[in-house]
Protein backbone atom coordinates (compact mmCIF):
# COMPACT_ATOMS: atom_id res chain seq x y z
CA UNK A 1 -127.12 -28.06 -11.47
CA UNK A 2 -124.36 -26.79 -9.07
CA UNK A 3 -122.40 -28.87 -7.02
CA UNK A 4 -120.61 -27.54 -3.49
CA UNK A 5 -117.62 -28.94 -2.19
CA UNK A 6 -114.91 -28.00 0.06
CA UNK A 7 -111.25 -29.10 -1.46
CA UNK A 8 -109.01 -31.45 0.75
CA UNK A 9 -106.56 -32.02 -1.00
CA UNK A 10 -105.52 -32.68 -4.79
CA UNK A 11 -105.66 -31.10 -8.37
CA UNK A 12 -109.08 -30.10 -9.63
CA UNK A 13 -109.51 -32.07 -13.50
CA UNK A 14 -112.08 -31.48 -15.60
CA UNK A 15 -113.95 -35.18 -16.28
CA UNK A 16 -113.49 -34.99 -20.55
CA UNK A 17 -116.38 -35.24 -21.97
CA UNK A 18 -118.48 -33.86 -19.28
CA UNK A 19 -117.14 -30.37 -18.74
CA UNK A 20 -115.30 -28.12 -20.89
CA UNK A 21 -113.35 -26.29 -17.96
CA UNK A 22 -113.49 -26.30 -14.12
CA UNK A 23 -111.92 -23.69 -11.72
CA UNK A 24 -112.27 -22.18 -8.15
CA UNK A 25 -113.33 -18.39 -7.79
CA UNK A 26 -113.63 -16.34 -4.89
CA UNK A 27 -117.58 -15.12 -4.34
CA UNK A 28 -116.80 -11.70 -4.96
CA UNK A 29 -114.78 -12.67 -8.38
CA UNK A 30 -116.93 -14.63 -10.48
CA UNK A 31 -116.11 -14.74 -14.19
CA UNK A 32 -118.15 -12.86 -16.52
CA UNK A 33 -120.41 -13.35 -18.63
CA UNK A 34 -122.03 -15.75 -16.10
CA UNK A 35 -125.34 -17.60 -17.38
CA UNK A 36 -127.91 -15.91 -14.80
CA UNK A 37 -129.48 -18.87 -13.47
CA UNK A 38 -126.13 -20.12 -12.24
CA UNK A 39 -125.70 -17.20 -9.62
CA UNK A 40 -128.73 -17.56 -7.48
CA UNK A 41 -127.48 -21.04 -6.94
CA UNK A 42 -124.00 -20.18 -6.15
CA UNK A 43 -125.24 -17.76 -3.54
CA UNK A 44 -127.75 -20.93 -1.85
CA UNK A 45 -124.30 -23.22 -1.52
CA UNK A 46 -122.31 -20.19 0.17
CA UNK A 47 -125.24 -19.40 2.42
CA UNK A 48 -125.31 -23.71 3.57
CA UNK A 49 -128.25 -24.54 1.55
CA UNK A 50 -126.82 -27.39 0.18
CA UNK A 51 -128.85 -30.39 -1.23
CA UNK A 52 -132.79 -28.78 -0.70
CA UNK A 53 -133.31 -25.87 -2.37
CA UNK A 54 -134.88 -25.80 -6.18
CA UNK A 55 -135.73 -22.50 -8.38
CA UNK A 56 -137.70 -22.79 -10.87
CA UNK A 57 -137.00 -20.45 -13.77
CA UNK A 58 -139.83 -17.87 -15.31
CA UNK A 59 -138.99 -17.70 -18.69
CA UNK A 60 -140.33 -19.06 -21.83
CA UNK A 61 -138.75 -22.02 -23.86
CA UNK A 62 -137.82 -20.57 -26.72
CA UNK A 63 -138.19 -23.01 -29.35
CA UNK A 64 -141.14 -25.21 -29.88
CA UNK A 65 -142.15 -28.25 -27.71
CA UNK A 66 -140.93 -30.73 -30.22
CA UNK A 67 -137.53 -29.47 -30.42
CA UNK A 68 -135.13 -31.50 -29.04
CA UNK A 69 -131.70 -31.03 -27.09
CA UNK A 70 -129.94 -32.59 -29.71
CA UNK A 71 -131.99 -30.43 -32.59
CA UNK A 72 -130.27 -27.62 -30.85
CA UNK A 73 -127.13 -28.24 -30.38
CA UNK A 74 -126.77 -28.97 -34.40
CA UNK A 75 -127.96 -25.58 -34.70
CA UNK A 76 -125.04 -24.36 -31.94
CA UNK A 77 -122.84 -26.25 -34.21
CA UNK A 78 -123.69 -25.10 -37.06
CA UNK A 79 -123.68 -21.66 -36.35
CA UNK A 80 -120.15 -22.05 -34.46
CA UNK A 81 -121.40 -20.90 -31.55
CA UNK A 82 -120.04 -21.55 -28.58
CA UNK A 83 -122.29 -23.30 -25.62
CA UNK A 84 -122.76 -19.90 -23.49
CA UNK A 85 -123.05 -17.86 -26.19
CA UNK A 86 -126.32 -20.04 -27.51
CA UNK A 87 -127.64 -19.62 -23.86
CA UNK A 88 -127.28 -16.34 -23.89
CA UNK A 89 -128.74 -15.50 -27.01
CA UNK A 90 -131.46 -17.79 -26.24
CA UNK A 91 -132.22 -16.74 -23.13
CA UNK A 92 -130.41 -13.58 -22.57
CA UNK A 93 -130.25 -11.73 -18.83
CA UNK A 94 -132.68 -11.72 -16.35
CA UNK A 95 -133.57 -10.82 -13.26
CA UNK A 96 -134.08 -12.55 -9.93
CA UNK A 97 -137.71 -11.75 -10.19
CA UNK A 98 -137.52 -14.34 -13.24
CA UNK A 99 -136.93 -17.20 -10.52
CA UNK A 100 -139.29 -18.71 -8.13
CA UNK A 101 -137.79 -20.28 -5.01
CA UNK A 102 -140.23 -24.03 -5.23
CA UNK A 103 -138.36 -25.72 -2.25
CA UNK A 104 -135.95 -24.96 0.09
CA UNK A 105 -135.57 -22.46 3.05
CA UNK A 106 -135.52 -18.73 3.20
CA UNK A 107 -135.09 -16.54 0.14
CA UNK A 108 -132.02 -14.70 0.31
CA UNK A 109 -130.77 -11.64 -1.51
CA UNK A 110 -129.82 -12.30 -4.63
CA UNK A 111 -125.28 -11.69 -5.40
């Protein structure tokens, strides 16, 4: 989930608990490594599509169906990995063909 905003006024705080770090980037300057899904939807909010647009991702879950959230992230923690690095090795780099725009307006270029 991304959420768009426009700052007026204040410091930005991470809500404990909820995020692990928050900070503004310009476009062209996003940090890397940056989980692939997340890009497509920063592109949406800079092009106005705020609040209607949905991809779907085309990838395969890659544990089985009865494998829960929580199942998971014991195995993160047990293996000391951090969060991105279990997404990534989970579900690695893609492409924008792996995404399917469901709802929403135009498709626009992928960053």
């Amino acid at each position: 989930m991304l959420f768009a905003a426009i700052p007026t006024g204040g410091t930005l705080q991470a809500q404990v608990g909820e995020v692990i770090d928050v900070r503004y980037f310009d476009a062209h300057a996003l940090p890397e490594p940056l989980i692939w899904w997340h890009r497509q939807r920063i592109q949406d909010a800079l092009h106005g599509f705020g609040g209607s647009v949905a991809w779907r991702q085309n990838v395969t879950w890659p544990f089985d169906a009865q494998t829960t959230h929580e199942t998971i992230y014991q195995r993160r923690d047990q293996a000391g990995l951090p969060r991105q690095e279990l997404y990534f090795r989970f579900f690695g780099q893609h492409d924008v063909e792996d995404e399917t725009l469901e709802v929403g307006g135009t498709e626009i270029p992928p960053m």
